[in-house]
PDB file of N, CA and C in Angstrom:
ATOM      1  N   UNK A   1     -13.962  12.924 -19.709  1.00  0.00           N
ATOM      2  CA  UNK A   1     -13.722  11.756 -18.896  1.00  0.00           C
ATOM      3  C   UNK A   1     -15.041  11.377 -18.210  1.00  0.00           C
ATOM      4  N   UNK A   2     -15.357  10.131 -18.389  1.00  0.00           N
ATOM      5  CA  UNK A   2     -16.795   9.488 -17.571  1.00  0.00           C
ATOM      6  C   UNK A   2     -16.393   9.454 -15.869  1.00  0.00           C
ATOM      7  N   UNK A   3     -17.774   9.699 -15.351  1.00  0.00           N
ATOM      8  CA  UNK A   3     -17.240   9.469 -13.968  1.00  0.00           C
ATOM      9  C   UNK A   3     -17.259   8.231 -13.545  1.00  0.00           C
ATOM     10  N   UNK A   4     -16.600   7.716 -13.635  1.00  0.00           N
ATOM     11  CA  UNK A   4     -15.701   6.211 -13.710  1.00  0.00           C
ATOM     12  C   UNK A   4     -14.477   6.225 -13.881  1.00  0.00           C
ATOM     13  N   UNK A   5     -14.115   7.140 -14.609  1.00  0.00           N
ATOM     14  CA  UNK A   5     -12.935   7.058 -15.068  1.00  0.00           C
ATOM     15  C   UNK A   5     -11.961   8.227 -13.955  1.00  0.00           C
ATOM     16  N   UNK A   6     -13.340   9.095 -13.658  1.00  0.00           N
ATOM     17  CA  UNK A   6     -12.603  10.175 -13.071  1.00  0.00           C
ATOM     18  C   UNK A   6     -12.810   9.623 -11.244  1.00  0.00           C
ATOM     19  N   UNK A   7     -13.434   8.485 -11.203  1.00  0.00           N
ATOM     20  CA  UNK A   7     -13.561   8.527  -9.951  1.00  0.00           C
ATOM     21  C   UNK A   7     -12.301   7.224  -9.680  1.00  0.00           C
ATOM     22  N   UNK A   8     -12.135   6.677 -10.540  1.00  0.00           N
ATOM     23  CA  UNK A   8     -11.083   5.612 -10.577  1.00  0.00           C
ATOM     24  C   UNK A   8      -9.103   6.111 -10.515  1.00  0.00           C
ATOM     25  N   UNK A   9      -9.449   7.219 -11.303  1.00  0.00           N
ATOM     26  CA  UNK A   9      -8.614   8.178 -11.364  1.00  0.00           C
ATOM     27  C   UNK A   9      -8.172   8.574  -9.963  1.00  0.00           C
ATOM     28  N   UNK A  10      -9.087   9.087  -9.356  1.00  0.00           N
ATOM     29  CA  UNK A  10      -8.992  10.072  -7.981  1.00  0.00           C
ATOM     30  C   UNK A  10      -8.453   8.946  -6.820  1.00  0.00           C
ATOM     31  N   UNK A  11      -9.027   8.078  -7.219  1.00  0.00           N
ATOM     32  CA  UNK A  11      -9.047   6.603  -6.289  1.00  0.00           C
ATOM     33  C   UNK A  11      -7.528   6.275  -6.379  1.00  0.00           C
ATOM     34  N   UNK A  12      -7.027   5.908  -7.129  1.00  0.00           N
ATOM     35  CA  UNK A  12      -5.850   5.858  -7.377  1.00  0.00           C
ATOM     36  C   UNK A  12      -4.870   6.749  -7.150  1.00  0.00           C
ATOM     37  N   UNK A  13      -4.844   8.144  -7.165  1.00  0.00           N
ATOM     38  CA  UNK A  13      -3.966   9.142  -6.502  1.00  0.00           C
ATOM     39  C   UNK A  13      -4.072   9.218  -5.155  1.00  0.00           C
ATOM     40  N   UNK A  14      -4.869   8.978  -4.596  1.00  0.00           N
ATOM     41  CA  UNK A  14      -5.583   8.921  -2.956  1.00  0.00           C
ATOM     42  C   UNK A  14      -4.698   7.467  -2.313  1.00  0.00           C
ATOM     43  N   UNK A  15      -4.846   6.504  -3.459  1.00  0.00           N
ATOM     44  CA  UNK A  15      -4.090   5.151  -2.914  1.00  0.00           C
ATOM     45  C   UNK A  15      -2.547   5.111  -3.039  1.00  0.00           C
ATOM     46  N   UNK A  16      -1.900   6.068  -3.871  1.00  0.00           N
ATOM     47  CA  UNK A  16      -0.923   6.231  -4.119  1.00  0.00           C
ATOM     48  C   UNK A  16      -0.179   7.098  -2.973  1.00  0.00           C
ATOM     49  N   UNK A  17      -0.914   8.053  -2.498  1.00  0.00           N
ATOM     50  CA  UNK A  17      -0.608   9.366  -1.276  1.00  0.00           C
ATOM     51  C   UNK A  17      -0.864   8.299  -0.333  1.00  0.00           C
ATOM     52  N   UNK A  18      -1.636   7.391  -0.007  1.00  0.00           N
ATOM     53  CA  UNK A  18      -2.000   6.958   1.294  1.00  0.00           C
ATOM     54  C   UNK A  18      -0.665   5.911   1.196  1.00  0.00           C
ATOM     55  N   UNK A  19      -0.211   4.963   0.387  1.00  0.00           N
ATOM     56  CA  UNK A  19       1.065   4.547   0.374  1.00  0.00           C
ATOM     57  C   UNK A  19       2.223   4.921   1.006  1.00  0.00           C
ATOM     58  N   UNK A  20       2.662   6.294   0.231  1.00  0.00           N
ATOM     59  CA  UNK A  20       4.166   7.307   0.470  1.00  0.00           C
ATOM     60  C   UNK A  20       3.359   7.975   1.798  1.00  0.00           C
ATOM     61  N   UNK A  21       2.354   7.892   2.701  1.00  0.00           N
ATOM     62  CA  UNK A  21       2.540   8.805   3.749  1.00  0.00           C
ATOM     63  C   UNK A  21       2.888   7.387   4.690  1.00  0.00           C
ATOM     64  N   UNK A  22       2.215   5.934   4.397  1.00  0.00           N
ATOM     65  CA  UNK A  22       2.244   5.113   5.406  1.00  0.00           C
ATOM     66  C   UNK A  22       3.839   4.805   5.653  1.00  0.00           C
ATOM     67  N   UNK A  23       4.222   4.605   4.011  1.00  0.00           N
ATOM     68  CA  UNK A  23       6.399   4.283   4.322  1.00  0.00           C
ATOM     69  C   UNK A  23       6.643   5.001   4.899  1.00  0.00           C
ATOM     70  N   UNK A  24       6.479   6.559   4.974  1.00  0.00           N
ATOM     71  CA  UNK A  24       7.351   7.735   6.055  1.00  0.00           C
ATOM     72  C   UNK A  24       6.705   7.678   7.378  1.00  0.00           C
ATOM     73  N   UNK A  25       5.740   7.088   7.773  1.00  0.00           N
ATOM     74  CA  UNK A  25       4.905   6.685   9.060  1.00  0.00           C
ATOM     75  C   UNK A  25       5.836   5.990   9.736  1.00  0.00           C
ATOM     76  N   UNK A  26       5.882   4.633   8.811  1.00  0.00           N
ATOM     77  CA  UNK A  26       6.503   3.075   9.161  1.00  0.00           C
ATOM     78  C   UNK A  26       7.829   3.672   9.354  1.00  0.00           C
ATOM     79  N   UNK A  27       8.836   4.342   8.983  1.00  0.00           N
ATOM     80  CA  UNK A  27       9.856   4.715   8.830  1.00  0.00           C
ATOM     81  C   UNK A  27      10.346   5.531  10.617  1.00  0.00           C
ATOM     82  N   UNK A  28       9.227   6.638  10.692  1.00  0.00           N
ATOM     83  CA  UNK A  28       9.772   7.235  11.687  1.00  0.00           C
ATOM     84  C   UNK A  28       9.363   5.978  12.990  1.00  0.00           C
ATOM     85  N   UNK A  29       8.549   4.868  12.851  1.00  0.00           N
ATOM     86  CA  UNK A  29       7.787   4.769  14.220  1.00  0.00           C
ATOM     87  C   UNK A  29       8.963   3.248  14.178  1.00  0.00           C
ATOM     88  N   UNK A  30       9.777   2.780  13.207  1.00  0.00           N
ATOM     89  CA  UNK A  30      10.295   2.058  13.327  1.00  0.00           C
ATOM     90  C   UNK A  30      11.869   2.710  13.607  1.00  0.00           C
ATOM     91  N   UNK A  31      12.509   3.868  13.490  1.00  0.00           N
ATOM     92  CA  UNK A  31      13.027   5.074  14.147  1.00  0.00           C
ATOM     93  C   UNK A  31      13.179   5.032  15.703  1.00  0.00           C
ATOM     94  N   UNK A  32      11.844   5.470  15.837  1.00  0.00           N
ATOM     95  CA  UNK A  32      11.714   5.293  17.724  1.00  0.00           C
ATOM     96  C   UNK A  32      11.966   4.618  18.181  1.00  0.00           C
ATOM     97  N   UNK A  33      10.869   3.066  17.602  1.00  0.00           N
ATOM     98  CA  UNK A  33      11.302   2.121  18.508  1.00  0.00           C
ATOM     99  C   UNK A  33      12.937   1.768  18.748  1.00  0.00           C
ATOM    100  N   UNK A  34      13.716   1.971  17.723  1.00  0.00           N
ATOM    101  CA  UNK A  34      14.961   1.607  17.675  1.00  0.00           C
ATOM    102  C   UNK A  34      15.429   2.564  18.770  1.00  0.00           C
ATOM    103  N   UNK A  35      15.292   3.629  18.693  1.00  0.00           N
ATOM    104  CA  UNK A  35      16.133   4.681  19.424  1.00  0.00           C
ATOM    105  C   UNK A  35      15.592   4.865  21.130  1.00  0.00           C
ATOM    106  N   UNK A  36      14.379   4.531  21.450  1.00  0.00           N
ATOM    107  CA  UNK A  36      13.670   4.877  22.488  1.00  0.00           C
ATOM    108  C   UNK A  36      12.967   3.614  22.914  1.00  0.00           C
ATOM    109  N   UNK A  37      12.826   2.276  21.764  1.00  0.00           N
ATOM    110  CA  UNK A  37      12.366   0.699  22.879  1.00  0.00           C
ATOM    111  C   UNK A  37      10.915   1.597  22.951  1.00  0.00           C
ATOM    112  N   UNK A  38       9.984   2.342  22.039  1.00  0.00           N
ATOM    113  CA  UNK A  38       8.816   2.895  23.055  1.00  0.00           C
ATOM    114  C   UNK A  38       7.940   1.916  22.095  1.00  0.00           C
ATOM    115  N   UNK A  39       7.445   1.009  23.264  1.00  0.00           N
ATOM    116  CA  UNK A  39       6.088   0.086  22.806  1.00  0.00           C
ATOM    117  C   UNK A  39       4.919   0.266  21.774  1.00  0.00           C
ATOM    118  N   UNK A  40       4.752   1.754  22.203  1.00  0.00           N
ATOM    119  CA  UNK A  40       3.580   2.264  21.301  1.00  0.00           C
ATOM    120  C   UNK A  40       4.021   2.923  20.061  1.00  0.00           C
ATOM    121  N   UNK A  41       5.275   3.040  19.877  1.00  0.00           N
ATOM    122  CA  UNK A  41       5.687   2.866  18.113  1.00  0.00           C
ATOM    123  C   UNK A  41       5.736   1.766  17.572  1.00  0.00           C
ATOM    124  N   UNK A  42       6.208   0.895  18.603  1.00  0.00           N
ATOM    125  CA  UNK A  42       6.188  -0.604  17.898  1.00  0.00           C
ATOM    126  C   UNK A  42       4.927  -1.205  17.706  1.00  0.00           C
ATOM    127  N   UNK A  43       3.596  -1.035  18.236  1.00  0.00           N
ATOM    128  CA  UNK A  43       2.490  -0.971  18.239  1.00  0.00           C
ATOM    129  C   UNK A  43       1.994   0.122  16.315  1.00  0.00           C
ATOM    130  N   UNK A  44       2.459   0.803  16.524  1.00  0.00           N
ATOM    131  CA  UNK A  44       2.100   1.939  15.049  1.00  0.00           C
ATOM    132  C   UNK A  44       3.035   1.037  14.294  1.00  0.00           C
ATOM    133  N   UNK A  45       4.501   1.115  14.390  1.00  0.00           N
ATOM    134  CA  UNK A  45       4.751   0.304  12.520  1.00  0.00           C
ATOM    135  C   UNK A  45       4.190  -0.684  12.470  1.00  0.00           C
ATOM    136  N   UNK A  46       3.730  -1.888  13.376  1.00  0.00           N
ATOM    137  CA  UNK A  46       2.670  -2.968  12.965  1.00  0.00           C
ATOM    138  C   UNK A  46       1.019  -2.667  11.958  1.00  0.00           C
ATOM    139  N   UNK A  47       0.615  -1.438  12.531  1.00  0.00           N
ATOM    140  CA  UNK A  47      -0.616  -1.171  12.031  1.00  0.00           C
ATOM    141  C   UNK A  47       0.069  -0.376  10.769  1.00  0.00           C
ATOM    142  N   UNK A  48       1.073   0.497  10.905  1.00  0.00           N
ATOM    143  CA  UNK A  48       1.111   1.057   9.365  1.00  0.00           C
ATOM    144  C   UNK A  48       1.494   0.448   8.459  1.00  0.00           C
ATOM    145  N   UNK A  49       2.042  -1.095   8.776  1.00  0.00           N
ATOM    146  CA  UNK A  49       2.938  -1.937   8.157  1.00  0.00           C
ATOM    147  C   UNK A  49       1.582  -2.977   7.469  1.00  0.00           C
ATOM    148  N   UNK A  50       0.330  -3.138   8.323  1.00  0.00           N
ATOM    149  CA  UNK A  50      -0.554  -3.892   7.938  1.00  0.00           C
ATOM    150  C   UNK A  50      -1.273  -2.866   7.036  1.00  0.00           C
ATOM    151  N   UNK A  51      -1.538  -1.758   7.084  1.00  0.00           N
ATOM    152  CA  UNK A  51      -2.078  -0.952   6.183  1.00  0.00           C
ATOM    153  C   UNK A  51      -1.944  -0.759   4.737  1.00  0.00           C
ATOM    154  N   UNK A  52      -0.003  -0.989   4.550  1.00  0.00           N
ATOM    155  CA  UNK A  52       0.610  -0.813   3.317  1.00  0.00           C
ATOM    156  C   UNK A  52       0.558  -1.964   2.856  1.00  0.00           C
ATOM    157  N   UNK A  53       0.162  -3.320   3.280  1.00  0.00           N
ATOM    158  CA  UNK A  53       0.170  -4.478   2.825  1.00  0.00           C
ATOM    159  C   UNK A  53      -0.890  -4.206   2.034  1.00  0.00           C
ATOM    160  N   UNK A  54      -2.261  -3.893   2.869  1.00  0.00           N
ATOM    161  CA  UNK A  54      -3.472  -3.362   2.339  1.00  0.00           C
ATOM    162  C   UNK A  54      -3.290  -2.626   0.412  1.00  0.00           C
ATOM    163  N   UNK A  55      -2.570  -1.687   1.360  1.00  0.00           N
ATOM    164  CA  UNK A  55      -2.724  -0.336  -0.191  1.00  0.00           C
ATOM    165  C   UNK A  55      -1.964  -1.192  -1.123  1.00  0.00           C
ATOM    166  N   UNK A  56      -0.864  -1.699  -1.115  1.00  0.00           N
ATOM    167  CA  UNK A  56      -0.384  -2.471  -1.882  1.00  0.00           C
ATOM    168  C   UNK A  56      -0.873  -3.100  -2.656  1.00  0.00           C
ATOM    169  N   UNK A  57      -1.878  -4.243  -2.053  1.00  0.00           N
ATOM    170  CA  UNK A  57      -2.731  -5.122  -2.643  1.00  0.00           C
ATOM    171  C   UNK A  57      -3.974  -4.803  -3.470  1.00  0.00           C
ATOM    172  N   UNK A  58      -3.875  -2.955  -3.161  1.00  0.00           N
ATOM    173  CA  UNK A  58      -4.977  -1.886  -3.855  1.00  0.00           C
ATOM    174  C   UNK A  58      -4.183  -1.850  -5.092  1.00  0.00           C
ATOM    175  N   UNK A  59      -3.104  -1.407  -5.504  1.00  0.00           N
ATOM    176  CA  UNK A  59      -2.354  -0.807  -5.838  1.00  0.00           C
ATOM    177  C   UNK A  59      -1.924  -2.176  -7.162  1.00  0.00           C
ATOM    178  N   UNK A  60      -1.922  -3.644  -6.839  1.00  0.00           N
ATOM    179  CA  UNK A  60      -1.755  -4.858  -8.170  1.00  0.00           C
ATOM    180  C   UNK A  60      -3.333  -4.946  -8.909  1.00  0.00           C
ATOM    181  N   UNK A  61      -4.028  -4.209  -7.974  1.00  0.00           N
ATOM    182  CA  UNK A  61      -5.804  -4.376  -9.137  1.00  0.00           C
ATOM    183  C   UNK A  61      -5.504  -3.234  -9.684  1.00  0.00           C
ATOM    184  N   UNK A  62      -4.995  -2.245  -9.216  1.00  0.00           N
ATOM    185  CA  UNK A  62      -5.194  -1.498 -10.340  1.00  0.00           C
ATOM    186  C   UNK A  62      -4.085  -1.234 -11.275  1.00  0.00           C
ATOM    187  N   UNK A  63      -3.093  -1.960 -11.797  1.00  0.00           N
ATOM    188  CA  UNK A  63      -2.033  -2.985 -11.845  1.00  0.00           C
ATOM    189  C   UNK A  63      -2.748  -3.921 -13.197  1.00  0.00           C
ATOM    190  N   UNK A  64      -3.729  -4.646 -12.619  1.00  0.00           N
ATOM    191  CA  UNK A  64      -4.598  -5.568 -13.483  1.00  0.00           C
ATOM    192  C   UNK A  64      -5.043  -4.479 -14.385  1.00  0.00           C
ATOM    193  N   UNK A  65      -5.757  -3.715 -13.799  1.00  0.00           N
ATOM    194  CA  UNK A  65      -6.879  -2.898 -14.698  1.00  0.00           C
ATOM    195  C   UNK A  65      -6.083  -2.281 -15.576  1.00  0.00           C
ATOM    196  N   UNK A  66      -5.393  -1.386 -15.414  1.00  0.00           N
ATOM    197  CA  UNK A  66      -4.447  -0.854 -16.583  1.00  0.00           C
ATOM    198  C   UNK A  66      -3.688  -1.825 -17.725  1.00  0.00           C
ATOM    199  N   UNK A  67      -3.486  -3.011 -16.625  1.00  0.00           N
ATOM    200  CA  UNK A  67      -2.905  -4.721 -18.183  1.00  0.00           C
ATOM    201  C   UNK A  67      -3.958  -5.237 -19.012  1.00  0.00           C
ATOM    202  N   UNK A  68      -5.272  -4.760 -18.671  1.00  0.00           N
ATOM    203  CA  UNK A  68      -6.295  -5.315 -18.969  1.00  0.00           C
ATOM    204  C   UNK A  68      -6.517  -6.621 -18.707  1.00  0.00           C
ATOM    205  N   UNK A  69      -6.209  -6.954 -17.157  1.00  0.00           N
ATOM    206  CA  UNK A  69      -6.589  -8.021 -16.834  1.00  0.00           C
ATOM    207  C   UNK A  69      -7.626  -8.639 -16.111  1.00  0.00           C
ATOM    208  N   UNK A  70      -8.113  -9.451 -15.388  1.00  0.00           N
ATOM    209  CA  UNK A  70      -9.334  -9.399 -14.492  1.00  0.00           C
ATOM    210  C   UNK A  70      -8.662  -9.325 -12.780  1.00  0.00           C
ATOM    211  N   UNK A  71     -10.070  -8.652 -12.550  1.00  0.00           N
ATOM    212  CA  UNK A  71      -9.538  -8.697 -11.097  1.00  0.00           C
ATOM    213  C   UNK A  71      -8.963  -9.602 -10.102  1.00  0.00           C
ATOM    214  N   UNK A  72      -9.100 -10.738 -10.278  1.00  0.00           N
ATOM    215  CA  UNK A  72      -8.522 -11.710  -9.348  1.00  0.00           C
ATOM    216  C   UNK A  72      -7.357 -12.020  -9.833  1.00  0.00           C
ATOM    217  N   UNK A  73      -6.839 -11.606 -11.195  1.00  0.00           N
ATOM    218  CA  UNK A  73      -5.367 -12.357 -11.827  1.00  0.00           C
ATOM    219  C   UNK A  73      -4.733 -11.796 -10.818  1.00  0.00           C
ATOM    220  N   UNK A  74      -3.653 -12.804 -10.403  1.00  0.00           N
ATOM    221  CA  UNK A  74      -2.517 -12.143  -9.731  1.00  0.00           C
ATOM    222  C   UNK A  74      -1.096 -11.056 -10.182  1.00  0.00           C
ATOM    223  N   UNK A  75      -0.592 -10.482 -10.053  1.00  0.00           N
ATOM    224  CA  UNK A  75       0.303  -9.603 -10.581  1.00  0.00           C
ATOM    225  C   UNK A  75       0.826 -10.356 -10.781  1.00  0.00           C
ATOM    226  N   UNK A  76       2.022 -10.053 -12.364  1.00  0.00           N
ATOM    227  CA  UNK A  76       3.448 -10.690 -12.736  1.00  0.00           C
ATOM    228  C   UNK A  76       4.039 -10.712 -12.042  1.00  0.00           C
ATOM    229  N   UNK A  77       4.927 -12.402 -11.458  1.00  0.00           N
ATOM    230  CA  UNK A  77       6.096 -12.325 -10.573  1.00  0.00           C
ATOM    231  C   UNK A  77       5.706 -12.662  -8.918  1.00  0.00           C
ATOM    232  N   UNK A  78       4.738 -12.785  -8.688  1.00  0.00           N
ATOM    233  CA  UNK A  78       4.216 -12.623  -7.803  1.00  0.00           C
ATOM    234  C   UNK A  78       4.637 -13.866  -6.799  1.00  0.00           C
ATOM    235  N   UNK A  79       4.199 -15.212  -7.058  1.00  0.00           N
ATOM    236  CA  UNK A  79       5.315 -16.294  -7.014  1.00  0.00           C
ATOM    237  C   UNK A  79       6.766 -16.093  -6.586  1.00  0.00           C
ATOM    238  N   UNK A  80       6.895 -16.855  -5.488  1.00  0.00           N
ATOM    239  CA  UNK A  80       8.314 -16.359  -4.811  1.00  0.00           C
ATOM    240  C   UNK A  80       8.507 -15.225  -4.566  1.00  0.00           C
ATOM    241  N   UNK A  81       8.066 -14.776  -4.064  1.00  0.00           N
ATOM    242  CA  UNK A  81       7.647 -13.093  -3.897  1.00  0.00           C
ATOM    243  C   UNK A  81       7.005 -13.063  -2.254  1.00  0.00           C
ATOM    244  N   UNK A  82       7.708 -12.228  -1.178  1.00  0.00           N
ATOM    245  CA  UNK A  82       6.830 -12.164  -0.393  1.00  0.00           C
ATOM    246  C   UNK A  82       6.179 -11.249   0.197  1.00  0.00           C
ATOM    247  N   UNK A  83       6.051 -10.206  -0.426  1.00  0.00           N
ATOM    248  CA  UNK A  83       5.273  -9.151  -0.745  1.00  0.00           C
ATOM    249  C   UNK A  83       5.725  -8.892  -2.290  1.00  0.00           C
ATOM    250  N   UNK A  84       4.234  -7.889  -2.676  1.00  0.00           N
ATOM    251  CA  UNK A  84       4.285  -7.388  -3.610  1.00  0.00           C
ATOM    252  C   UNK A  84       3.256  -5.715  -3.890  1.00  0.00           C
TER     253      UNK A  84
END
């Protein structure tokens, strides 16, 4: 494997873990706020919630790259869609 391939590789498992830790983040801090009204969870699922928008939007390039598409194409479906 070229290191490109292996660093694209790594990149992608790293973006994938940083995903599934931010949903169980967003999950408990949207938890609290429900149960406890505490400001500064509602403060955290905003930032973990803007984060996963982030990884997400990591997550349709490399999406492209595996369709063999170019980087700016937008993902299938994407249209009427308000996240993806």
């Amino acid at each position: 494997m070229t290191y490109e391939e292996t660093f694209l590789k790594d990149f992608e498992e790293w973006l994938n873990t940083q995903v599934m830790v931010n949903e169980v983040a967003m999950a408990e801090a949207k938890k609290i706020v429900e149960e406890d009204k505490d400001e500064r969870a509602a403060d955290a699922y905003i930032r973990y919630e803007s984060k996963l928008d982030a990884y997400r939007f990591l997550q349709g390039k490399f999406a492209n790259y595996r369709d063999k598409k170019d980087f700016h194409d937008l993902p299938d479906g994407l249209f009427g869609q308000r996240k993806y």
